[in-house]
C-alpha atoms as a PDB file:
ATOM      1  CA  UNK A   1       0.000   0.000   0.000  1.00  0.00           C
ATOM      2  CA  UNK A   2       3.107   2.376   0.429  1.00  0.00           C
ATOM      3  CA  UNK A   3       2.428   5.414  -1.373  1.00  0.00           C
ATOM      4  CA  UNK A   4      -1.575   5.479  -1.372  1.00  0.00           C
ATOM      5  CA  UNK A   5      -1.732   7.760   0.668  1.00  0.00           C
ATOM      6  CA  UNK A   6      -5.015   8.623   0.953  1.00  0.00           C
ATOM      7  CA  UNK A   7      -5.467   4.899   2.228  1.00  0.00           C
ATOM      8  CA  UNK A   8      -3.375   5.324   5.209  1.00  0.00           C
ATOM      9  CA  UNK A   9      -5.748   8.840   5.948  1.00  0.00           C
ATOM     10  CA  UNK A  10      -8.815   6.148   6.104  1.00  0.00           C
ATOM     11  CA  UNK A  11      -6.389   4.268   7.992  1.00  0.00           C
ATOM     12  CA  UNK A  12      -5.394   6.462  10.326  1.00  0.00           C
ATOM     13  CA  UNK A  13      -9.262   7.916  10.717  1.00  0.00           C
ATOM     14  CA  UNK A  14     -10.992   4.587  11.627  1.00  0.00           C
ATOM     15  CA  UNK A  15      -8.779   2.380  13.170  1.00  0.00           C
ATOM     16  CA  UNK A  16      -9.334   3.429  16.598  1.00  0.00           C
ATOM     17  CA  UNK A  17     -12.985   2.932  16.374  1.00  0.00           C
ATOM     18  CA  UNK A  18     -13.459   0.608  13.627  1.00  0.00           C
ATOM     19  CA  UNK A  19     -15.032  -3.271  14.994  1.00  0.00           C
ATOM     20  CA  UNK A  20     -12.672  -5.017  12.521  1.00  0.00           C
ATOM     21  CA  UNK A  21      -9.200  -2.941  13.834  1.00  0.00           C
ATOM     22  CA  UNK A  22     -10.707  -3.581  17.211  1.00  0.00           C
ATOM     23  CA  UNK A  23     -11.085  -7.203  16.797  1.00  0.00           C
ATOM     24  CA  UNK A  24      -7.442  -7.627  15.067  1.00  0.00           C
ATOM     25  CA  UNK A  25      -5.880  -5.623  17.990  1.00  0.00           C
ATOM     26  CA  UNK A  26      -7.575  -7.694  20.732  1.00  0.00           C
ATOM     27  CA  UNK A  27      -6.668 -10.804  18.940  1.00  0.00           C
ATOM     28  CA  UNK A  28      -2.941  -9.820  19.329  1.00  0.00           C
ATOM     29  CA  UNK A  29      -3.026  -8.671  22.601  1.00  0.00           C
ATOM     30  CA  UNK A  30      -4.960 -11.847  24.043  1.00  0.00           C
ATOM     31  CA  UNK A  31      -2.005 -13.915  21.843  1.00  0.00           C
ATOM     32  CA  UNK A  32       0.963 -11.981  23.762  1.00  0.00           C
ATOM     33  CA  UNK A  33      -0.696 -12.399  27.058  1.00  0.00           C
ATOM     34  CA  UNK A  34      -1.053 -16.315  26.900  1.00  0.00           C
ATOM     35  CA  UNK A  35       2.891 -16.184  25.884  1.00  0.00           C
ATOM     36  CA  UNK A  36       3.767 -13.922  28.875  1.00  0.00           C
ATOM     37  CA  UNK A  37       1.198 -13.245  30.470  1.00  0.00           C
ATOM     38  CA  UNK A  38       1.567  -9.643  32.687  1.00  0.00           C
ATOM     39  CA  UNK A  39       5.051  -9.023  31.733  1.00  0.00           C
ATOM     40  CA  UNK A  40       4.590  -5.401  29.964  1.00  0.00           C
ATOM     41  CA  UNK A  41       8.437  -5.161  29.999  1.00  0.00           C
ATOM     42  CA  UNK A  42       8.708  -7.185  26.863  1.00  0.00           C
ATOM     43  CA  UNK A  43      10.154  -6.070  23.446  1.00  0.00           C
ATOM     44  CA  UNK A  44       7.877  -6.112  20.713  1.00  0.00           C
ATOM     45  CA  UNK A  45       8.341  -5.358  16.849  1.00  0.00           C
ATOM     46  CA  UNK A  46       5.761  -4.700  14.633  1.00  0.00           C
ATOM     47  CA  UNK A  47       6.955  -5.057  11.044  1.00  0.00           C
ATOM     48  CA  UNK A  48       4.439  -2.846   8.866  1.00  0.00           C
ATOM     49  CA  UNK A  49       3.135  -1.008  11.396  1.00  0.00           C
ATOM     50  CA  UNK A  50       0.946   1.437   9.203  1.00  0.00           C
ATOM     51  CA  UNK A  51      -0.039   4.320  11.080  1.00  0.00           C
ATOM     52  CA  UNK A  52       0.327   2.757  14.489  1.00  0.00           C
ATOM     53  CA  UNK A  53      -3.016   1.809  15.336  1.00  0.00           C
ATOM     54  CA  UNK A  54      -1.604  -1.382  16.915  1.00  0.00           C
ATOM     55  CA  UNK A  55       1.237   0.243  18.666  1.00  0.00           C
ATOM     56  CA  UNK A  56      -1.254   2.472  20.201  1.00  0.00           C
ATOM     57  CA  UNK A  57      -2.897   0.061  21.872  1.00  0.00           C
ATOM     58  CA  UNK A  58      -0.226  -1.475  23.200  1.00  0.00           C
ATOM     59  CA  UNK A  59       1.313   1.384  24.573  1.00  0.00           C
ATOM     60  CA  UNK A  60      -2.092   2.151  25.870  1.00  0.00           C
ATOM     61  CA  UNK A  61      -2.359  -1.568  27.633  1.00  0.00           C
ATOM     62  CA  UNK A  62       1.378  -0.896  29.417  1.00  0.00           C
ATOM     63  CA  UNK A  63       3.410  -2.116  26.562  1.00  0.00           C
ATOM     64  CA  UNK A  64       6.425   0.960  26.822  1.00  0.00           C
ATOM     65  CA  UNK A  65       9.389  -1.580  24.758  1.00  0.00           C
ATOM     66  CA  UNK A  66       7.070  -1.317  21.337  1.00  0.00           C
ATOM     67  CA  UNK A  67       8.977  -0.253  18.496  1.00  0.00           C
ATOM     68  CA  UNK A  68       7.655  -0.507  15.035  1.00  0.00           C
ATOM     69  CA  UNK A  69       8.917   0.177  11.142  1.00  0.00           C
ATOM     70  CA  UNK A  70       6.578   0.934   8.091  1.00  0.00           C
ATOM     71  CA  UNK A  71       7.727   1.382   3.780  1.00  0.00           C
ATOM     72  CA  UNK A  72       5.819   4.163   3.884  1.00  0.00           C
ATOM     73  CA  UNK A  73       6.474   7.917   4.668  1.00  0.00           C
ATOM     74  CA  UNK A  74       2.859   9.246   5.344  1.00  0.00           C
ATOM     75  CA  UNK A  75       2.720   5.763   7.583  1.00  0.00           C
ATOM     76  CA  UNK A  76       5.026   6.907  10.053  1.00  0.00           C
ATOM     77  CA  UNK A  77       4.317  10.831   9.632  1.00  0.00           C
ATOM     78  CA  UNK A  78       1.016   9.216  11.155  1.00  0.00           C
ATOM     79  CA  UNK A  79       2.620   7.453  13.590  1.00  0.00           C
ATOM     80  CA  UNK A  80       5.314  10.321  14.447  1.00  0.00           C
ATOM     81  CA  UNK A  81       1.638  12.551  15.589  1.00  0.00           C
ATOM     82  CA  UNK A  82       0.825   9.418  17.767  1.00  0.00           C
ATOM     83  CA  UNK A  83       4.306  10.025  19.642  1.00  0.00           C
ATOM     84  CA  UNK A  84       5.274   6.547  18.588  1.00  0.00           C
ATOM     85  CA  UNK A  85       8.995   4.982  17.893  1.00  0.00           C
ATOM     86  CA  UNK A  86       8.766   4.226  14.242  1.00  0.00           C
ATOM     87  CA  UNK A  87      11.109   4.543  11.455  1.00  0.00           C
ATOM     88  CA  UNK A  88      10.836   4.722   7.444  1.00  0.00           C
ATOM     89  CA  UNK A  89      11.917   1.159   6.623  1.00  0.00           C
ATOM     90  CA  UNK A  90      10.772  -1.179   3.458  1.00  0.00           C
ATOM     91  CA  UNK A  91      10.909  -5.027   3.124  1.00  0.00           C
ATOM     92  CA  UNK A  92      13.226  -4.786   0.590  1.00  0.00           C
ATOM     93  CA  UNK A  93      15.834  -3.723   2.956  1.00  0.00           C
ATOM     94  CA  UNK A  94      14.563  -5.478   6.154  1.00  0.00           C
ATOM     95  CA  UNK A  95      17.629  -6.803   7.127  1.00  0.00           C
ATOM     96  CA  UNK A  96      19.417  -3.186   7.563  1.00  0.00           C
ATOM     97  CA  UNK A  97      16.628  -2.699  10.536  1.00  0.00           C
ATOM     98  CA  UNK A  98      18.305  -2.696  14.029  1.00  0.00           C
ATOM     99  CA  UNK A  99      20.377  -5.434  12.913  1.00  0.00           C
ATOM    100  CA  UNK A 100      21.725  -6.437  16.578  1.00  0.00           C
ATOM    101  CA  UNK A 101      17.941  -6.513  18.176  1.00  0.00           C
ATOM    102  CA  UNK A 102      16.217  -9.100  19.728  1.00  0.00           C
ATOM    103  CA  UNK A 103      12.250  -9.303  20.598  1.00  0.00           C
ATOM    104  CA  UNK A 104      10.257 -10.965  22.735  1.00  0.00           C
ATOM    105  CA  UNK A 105       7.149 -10.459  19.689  1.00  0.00           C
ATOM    106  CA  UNK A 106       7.209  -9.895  16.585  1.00  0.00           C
ATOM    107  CA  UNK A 107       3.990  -8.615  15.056  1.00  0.00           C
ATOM    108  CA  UNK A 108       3.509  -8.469  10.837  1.00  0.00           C
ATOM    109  CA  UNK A 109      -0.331  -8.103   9.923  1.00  0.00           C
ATOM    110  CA  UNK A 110      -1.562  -8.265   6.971  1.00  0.00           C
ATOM    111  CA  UNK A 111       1.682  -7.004   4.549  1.00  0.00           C
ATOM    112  CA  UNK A 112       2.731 -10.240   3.160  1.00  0.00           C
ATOM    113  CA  UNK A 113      -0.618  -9.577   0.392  1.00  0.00           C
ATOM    114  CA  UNK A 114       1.772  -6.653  -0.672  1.00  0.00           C
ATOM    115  CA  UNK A 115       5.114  -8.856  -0.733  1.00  0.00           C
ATOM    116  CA  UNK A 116       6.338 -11.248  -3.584  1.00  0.00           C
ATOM    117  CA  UNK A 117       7.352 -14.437  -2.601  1.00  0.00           C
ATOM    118  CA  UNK A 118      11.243 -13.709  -2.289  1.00  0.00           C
ATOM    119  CA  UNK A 119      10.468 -10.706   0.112  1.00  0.00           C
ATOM    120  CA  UNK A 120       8.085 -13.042   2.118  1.00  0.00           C
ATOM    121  CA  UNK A 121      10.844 -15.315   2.667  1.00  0.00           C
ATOM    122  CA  UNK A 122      13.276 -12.553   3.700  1.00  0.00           C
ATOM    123  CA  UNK A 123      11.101 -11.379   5.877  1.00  0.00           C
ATOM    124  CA  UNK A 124      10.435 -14.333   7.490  1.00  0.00           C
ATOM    125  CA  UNK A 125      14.090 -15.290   8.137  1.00  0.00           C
ATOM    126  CA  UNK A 126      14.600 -12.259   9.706  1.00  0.00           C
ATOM    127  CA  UNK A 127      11.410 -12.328  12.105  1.00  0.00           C
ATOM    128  CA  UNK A 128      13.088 -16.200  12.971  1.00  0.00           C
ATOM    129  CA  UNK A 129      16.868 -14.664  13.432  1.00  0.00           C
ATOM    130  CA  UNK A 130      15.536 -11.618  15.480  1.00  0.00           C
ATOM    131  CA  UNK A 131      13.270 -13.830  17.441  1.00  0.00           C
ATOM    132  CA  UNK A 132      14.442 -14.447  21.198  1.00  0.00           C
ATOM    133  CA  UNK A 133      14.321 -18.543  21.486  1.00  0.00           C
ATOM    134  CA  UNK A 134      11.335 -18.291  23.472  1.00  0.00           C
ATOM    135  CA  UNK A 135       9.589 -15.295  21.252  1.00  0.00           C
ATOM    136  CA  UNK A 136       6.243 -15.206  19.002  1.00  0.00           C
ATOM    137  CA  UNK A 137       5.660 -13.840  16.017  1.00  0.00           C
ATOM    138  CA  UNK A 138       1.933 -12.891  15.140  1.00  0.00           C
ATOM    139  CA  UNK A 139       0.515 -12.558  11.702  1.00  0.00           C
ATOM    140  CA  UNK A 140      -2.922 -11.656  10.494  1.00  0.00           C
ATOM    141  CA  UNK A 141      -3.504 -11.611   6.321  1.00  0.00           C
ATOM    142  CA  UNK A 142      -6.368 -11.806   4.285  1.00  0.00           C
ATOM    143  CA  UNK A 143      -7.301 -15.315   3.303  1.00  0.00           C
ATOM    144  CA  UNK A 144      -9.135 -17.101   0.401  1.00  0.00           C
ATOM    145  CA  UNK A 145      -9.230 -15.708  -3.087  1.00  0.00           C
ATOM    146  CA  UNK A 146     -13.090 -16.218  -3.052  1.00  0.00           C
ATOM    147  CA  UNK A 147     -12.945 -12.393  -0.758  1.00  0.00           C
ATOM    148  CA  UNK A 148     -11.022 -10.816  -3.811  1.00  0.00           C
ATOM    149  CA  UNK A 149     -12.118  -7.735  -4.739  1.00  0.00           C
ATOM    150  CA  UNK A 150     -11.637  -3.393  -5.135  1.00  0.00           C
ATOM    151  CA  UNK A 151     -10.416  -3.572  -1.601  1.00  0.00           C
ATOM    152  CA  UNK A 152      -7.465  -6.103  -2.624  1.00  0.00           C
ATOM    153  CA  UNK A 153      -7.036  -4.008  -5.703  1.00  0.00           C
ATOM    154  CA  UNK A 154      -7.277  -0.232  -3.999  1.00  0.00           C
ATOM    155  CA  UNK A 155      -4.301  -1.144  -1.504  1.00  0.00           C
ATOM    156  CA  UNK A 156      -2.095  -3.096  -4.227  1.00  0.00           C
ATOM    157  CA  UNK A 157      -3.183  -6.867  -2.992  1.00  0.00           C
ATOM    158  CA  UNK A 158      -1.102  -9.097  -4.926  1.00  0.00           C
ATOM    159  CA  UNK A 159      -2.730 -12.202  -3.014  1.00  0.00           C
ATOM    160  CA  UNK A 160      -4.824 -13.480  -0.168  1.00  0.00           C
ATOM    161  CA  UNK A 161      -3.558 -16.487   2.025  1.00  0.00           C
ATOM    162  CA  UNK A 162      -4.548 -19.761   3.210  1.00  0.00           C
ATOM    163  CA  UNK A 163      -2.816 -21.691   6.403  1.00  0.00           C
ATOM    164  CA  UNK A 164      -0.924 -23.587   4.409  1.00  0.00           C
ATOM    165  CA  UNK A 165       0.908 -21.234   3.019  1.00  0.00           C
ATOM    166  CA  UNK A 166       2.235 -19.469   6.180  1.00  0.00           C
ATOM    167  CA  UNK A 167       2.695 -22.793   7.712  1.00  0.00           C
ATOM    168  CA  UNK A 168       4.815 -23.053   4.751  1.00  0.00           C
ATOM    169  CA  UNK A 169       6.868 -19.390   5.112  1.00  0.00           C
ATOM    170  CA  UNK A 170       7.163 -20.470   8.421  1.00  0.00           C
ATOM    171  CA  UNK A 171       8.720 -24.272   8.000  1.00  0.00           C
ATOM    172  CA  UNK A 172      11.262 -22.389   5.443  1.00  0.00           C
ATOM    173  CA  UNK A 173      12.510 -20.194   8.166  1.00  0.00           C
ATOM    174  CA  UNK A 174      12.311 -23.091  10.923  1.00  0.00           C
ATOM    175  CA  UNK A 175       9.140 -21.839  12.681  1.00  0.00           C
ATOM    176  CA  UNK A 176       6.477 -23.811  13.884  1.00  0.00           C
ATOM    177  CA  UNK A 177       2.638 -22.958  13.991  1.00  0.00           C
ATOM    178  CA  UNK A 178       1.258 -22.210  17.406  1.00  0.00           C
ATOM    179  CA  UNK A 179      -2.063 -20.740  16.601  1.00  0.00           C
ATOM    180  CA  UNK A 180      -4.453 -20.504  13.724  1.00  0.00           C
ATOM    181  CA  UNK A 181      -7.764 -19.360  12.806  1.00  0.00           C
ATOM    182  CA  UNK A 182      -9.472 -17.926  10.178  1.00  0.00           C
ATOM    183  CA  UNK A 183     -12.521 -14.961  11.177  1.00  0.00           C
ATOM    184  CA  UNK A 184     -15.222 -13.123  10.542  1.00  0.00           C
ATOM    185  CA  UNK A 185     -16.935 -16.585   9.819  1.00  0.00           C
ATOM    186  CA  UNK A 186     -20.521 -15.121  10.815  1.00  0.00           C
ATOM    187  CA  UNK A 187     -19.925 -12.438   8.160  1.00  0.00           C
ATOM    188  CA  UNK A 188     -18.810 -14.525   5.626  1.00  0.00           C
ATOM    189  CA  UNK A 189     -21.903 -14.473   3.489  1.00  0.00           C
ATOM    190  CA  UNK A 190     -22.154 -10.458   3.271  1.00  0.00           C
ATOM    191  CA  UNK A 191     -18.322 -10.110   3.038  1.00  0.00           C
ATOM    192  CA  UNK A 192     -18.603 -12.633  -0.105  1.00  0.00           C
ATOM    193  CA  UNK A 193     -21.227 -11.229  -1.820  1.00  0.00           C
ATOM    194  CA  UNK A 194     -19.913  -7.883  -1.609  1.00  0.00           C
ATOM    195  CA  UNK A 195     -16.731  -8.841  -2.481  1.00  0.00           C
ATOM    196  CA  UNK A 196     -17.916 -11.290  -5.910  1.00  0.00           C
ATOM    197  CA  UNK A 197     -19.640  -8.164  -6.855  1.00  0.00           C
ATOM    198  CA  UNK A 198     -16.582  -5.944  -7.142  1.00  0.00           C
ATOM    199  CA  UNK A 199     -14.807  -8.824  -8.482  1.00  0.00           C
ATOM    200  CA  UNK A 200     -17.219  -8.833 -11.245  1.00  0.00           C
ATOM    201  CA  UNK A 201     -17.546  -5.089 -11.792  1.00  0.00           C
ATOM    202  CA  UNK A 202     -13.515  -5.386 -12.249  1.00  0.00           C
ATOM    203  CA  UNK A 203     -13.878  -8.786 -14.715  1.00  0.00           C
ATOM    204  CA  UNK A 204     -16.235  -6.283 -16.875  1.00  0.00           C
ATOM    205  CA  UNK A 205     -14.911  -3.279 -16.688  1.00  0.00           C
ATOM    206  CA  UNK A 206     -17.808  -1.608 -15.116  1.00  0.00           C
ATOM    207  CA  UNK A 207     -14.989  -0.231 -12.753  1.00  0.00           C
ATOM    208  CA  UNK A 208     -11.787   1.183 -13.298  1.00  0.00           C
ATOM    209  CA  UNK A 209      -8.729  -0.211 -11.089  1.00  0.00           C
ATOM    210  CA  UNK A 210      -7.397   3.500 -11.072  1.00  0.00           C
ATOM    211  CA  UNK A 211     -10.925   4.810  -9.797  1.00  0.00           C
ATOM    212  CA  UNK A 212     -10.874   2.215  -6.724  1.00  0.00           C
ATOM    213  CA  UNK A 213     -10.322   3.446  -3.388  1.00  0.00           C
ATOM    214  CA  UNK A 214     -11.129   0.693  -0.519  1.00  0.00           C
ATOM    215  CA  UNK A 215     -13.874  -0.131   1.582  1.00  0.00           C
ATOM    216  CA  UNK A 216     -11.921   0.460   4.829  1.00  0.00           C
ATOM    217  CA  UNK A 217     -14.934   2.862   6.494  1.00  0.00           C
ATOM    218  CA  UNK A 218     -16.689   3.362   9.818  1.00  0.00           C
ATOM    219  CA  UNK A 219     -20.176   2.802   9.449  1.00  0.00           C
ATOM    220  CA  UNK A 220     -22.762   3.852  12.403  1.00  0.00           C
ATOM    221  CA  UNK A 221     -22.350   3.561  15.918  1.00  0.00           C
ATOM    222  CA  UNK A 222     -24.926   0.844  15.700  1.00  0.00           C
ATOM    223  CA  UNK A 223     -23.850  -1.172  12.799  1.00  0.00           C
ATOM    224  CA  UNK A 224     -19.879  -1.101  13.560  1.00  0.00           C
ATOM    225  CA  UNK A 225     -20.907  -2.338  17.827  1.00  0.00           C
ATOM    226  CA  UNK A 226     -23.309  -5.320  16.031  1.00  0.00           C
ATOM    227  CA  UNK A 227     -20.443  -6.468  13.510  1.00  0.00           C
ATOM    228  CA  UNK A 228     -17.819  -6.437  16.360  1.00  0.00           C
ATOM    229  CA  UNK A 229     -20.139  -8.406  18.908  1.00  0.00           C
ATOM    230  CA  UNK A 230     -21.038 -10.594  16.583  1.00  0.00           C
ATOM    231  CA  UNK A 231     -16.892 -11.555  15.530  1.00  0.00           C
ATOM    232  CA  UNK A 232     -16.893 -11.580  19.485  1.00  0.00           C
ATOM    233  CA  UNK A 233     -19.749 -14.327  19.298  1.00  0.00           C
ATOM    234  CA  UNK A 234     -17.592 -16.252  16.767  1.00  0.00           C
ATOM    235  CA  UNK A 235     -14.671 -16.074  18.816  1.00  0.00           C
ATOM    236  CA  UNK A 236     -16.954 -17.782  21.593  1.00  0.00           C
ATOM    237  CA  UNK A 237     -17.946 -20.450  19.983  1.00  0.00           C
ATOM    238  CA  UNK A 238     -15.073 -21.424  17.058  1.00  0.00           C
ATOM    239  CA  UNK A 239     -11.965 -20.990  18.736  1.00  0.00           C
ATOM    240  CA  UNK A 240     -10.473 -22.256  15.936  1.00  0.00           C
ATOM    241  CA  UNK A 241     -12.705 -21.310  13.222  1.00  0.00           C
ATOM    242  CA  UNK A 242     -12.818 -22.826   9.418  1.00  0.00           C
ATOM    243  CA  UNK A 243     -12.805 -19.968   7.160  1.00  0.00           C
ATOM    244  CA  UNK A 244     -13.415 -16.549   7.049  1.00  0.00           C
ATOM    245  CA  UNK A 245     -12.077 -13.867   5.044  1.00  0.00           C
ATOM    246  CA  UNK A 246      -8.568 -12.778   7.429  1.00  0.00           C
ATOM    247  CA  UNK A 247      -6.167 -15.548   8.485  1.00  0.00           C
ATOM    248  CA  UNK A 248      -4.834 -14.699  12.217  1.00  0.00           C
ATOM    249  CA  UNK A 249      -2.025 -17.104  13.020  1.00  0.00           C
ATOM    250  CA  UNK A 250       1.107 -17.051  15.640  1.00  0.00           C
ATOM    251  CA  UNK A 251       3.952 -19.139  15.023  1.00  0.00           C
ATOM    252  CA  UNK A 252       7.442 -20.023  17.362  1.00  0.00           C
ATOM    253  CA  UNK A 253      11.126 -20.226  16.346  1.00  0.00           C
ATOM    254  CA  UNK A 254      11.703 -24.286  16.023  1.00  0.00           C
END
């Protein structure tokens, strides 16, 4: 997504508020305190950070040793006005990042849609050798290429994911899954049809790719508190749920 930058604005806008922000972040947060429970003097990495949403709320739940990097400029200009420690950093040239660090976490959601495969596998090498032997990295990407549509195409999607293939990122750089589950299950049927319809807008050219902006938008007060208890309600009752269109997944250096 580096250089849409009016993407990161609707980013930066909603994220805060927005149930499906709300749901990732609480996802990740529940994930680092099963690891270490009420240690808040941990180091934690988050590798795309965007405009620090996540960060936020880690710093806000106690978290003071978060540090994160994004490709793109208005990214961390963003997270520069949340007083966060961020620096201008692409995957490209991942490796040149605090080089000598170590981290107890290691949080990458939903980038590797952006990354070809070689990147992927850089990247993922370096989350393993930066890793402390008893860290966990956390990843959240959009899954199934049934929820294609303007969305993938507005922030430069090149793919979505399935569990295999992280399982298989992570094998290559001698990690092992911990944790997987796809969500937003319940809202799979709305999400799809939605999503087929773009896709088919985009097949006939009833919409043009350079026109596209995504559907990343807070909708009423009432709408956006039923969508997030009703990912809640999921989260009840599938643990460990099937499909859905994001892929939420934490995986442990071998």
């Amino acid at each position: 997504m580096i250089g849409h930058r009016v993407e990161y604005e609707k980013m930066y806008a909603v994220e805060r508020e927005l149930w499906w922000y709300r749901i990732l972040h609480q996802k990740a947060l529940k994930a680092i305190e099963q690891s270490f429970g009420s240690d808040k003097t941990i180091t934690i990495l988050d590798a795309g950070c965007g405009t620090g949403g996540l960060l936020s709320f880690l710093r806000e739940n106690g978290y003071q040793n978060a540090v994160g990097f994004d490709g793109s400029e208005d990214a961390v200009a963003f997270c520069k006005e949340r007083q966060l420690e961020v620096e201008l950093c692409r995957f490209e040239t991942i490796n040149a990042f605090r080089s000598d660090n170590q981290y107890d976490v290691i949080i990458c959601d939903d980038v590797f849609y952006c990354l070809n495969e070689s990147d992927m596998g850089q990247a993922m090498r370096y989350f393993r050798n930066h890793l402390k032997p008893n860290g966990l990295f956390v990843t959240n990407n959009n899954a199934f290429n049934a929820f294609y549509g303007t969305h993938d195409v507005a922030v430069g999607g090149k793919r979505r994911f399935v569990r295999a293939d992280i399982q298989r990122l992570g094998q290559q750089a001698n990690m092992r899954v911990v944790y997987s589950t796809y969500w937003s299950m319940f809202l799979s049927p709305l999400i799809l049809a939605v999503r087929q319809w773009q896709a088919l807008k985009l097949r006939k050219g009833w919409e043009r790719p350079e026109k596209i902006v995504s559907d990343v938008e807070l909708p009423s007060p009432f709408v956006n508190k039923t969508l997030f208890v009703l990912v809640k309600l999921e989260e009840m009752i599938f643990p460990q749920s099937p499909f859905g269109s994001s892929l939420f997944m934490t995986l442990r250096p071998c």
